[in-house]
Protein backbone atom coordinates (compact mmCIF):
# COMPACT_ATOMS: atom_id res chain seq x y z
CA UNK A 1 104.01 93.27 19.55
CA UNK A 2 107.52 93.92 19.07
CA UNK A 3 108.80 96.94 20.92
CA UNK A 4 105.51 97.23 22.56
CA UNK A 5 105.80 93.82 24.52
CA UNK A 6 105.87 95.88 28.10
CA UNK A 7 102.67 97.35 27.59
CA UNK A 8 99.82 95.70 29.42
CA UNK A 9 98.08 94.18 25.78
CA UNK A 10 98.16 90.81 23.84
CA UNK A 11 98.03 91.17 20.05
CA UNK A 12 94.95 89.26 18.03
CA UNK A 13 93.52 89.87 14.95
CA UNK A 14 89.68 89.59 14.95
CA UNK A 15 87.81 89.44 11.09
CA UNK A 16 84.25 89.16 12.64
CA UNK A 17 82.34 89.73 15.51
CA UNK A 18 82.98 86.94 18.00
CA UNK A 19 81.90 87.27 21.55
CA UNK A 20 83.73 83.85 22.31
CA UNK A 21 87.14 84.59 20.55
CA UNK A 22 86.91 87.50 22.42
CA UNK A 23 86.72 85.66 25.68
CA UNK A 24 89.48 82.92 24.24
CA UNK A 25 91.74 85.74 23.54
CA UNK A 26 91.40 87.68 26.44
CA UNK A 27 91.65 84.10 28.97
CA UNK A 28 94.90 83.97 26.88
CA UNK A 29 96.03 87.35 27.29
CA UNK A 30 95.40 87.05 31.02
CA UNK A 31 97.95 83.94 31.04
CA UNK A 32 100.54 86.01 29.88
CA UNK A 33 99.95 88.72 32.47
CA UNK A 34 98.07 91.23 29.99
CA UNK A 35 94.51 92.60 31.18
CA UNK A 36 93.98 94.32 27.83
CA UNK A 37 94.06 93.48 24.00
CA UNK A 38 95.36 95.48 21.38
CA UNK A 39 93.23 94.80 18.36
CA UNK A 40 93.71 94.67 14.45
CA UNK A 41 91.00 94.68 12.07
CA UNK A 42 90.33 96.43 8.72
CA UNK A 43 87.92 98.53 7.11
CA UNK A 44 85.94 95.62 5.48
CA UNK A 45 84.85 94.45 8.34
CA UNK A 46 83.74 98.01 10.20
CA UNK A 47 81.04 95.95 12.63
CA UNK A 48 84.38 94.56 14.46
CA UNK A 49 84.74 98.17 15.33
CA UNK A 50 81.55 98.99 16.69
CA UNK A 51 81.32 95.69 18.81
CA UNK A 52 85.37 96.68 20.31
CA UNK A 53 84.40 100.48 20.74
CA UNK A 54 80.66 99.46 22.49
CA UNK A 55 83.37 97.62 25.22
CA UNK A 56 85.61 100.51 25.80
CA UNK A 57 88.17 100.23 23.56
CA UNK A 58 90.12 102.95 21.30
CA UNK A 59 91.44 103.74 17.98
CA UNK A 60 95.45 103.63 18.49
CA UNK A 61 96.36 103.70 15.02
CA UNK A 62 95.42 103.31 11.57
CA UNK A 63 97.24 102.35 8.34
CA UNK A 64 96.37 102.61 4.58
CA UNK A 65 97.19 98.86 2.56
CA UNK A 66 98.42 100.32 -0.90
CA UNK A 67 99.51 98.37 -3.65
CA UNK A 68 102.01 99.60 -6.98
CA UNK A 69 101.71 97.52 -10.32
CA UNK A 70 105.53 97.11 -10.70
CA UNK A 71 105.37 96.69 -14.40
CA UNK A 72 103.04 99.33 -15.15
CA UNK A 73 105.10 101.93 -12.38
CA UNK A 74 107.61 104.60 -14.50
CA UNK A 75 110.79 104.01 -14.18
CA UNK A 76 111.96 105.77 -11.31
CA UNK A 77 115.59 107.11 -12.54
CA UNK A 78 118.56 106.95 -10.06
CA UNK A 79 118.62 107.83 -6.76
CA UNK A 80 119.59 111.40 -5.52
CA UNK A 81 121.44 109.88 -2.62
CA UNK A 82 124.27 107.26 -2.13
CA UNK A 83 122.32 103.91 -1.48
CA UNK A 84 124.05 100.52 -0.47
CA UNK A 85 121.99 97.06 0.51
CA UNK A 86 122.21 94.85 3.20
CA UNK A 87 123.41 92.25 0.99
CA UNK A 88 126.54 94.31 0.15
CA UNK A 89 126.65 95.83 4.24
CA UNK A 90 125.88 93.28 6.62
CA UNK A 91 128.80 94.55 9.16
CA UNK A 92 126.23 97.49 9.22
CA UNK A 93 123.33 95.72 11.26
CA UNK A 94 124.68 97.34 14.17
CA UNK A 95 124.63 100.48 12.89
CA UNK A 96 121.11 99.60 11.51
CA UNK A 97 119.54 98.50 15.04
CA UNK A 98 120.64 101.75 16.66
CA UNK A 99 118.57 103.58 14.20
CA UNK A 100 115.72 100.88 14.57
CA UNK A 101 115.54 101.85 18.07
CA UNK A 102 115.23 105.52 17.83
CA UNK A 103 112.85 104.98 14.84
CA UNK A 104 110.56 102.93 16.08
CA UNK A 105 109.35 105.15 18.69
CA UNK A 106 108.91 107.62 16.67
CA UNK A 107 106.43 106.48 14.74
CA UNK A 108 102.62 107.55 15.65
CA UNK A 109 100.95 105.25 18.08
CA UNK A 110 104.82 103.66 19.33
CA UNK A 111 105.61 106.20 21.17
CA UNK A 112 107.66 104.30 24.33
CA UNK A 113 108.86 101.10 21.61
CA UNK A 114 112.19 99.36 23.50
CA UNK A 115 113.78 97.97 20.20
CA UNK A 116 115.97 95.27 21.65
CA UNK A 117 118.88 92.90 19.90
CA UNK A 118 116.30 90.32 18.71
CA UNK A 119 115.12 93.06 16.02
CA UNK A 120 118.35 92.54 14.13
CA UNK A 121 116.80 88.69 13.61
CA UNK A 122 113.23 89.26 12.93
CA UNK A 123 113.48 93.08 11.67
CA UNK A 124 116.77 92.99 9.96
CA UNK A 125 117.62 89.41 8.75
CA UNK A 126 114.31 88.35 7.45
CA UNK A 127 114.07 90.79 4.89
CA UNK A 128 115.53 90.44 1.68
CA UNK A 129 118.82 91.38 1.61
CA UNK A 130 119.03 92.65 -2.10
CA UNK A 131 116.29 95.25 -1.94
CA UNK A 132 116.64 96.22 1.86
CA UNK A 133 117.92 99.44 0.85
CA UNK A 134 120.59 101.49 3.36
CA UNK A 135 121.40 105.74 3.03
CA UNK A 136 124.97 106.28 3.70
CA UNK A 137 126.45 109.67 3.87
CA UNK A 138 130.34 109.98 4.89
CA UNK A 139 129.81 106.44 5.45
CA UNK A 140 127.59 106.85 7.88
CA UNK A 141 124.06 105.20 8.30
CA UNK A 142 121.06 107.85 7.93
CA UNK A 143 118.57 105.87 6.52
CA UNK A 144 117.08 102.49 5.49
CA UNK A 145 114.49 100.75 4.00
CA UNK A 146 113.50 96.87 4.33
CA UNK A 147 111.28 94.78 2.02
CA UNK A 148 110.28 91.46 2.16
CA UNK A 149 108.08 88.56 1.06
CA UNK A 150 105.49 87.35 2.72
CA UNK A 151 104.26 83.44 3.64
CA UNK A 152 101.37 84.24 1.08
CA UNK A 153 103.73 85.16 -1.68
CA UNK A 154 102.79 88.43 -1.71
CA UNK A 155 105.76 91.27 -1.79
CA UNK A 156 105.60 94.30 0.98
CA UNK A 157 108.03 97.38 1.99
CA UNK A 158 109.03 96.63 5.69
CA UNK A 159 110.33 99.21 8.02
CA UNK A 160 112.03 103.08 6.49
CA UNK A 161 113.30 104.61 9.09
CA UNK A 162 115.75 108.20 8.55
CA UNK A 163 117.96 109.42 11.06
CA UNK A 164 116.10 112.42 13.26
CA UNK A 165 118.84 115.16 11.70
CA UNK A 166 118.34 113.81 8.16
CA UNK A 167 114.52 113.97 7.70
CA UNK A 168 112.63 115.97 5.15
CA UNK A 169 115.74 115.56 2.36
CA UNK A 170 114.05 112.66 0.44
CA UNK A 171 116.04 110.22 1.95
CA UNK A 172 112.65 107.95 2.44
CA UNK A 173 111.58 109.00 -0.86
CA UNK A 174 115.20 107.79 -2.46
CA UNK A 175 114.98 104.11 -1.57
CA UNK A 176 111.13 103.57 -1.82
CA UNK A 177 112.00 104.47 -5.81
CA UNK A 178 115.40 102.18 -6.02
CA UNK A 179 113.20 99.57 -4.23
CA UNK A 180 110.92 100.19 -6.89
CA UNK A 181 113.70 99.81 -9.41
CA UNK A 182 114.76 96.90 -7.99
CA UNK A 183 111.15 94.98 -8.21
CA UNK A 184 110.79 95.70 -11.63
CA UNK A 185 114.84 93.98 -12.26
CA UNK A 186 113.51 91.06 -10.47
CA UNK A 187 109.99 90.60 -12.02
CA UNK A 188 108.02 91.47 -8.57
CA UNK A 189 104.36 91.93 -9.68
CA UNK A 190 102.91 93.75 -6.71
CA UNK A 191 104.57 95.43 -3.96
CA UNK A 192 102.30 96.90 -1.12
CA UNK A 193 103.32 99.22 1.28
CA UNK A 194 100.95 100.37 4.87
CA UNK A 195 101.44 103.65 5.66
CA UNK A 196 100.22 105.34 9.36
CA UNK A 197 97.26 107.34 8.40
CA UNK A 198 98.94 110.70 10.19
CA UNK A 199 102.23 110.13 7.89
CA UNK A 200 100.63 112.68 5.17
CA UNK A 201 103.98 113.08 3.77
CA UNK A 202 104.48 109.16 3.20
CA UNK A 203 101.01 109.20 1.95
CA UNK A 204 101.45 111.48 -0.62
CA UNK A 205 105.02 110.09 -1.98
CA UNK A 206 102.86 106.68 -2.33
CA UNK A 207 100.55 108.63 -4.91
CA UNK A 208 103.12 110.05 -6.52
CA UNK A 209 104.84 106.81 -7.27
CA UNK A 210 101.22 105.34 -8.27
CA UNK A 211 100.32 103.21 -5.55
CA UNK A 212 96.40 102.53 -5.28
CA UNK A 213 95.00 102.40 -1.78
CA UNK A 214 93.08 99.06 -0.94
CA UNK A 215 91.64 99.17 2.30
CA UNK A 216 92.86 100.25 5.83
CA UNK A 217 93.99 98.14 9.01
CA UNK A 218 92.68 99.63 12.30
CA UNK A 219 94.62 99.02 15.32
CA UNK A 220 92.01 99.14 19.10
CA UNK A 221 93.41 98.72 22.64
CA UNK A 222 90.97 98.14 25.35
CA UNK A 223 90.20 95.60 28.31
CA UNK A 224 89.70 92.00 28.04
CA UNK A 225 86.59 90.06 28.33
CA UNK A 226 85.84 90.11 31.43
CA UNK A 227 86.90 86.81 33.61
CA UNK A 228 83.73 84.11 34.07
């Protein structure tokens, strides 16, 4: 879990109820020194919940999947703030990791995240470059906004983060749109974006700019299965 790698839980994904990938998960959790599991699942398969909660675990966070039809979104207009990408600022990236590592634990649920240099590889560089969007104001870094494509083809907003000082202008709201813009310039069908439930705010840009909630992932932590 990136940020969260000191905290005693292994990361694993379970899509059904599975009392033996439970077990192989946890035996494999326990290798790498982690008693406990920290859990994804989604709202189409609620019985996953009820079998983790029945074994002590808890809801940690929750985020709704939406999706925007890029052709069929308005055009957006221009943005109300000075916007740069990465492609055109890569001596930024240091700039952009020292906001990465404030950001991140802010965010609900990440409370205690240690961002560390590798996020400039797998948080910074793997997006695309073209409509990873940066805020600049006196040439100064106060907010950006990744987005990248997935092994499955499928196109997704990364990680927005804005400056502590700078939040509540729009700044988020300024490059979601020009990302927006920039989809529909470079014939991106679909772009899907998961938003933390308690981000109301967020939430309610997304329906603003038309995006149509699909289903939500549900992060548990809780203890492993316990040893044979």
């Amino acid at each position: 879990m990136p940020g969260l790698e000191h905290l005693p839980y292994a990361e694993v994904w379970f899509h059904a109820v599975d009392d033996e990938a439970w077990a192989e998960a946890s035996a494999a959790a326990r290798e790498l020194g982690k008693p406990g599991l920290e859990a994804w699942t989604t709202t189409a398969t609620p019985e996953v919940v009820e079998f983790l909660v029945a074994r002590g675990y808890e809801e940690v966070r929750r985020y709704r999947i939406s999706e925007l039809d890029v052709a069929a979104a308005p055009d957006p207009g221009p943005p109300a703030f000075s916007l740069s990408t990465f492609a055109e600022r890569p001596d930024l990236a240091d700039a952009l990791y020292a906001l990465a590592r404030v950001a991140y634990g802010d965010q609900p649920g990440r409370a205690g995240s240690r961002i560390d240099e590798a996020w400039v590889d797998w948080g910074l560089r793997a997006s695309e470059p073209e409509g990873s969007l940066i805020g600049l104001e006196d040439g100064r870094v106060v907010a950006y906004g990744s987005i990248e494509r997935k092994d499955d083809g499928l196109w997704w907003h990364g990680f927005l983060a804005v400056a502590r000082e700078h939040r509540g202008r729009g700044l988020a709201g300024a490059i979601k749109r020009a990302q927006i813009a920039w989809a529909k310039a470079n014939g991106v069908p679909q772009l899907r974006t998961a938003t933390e439930l308690r981000l109301e705010g967020m939430r309610a840009l997304n329906r603003r700019l038309g995006y149509t909630p699909l289903y939500d992932e549900i992060v548990l932590r809780g203890p492993g299965h316990p040893a044979s």
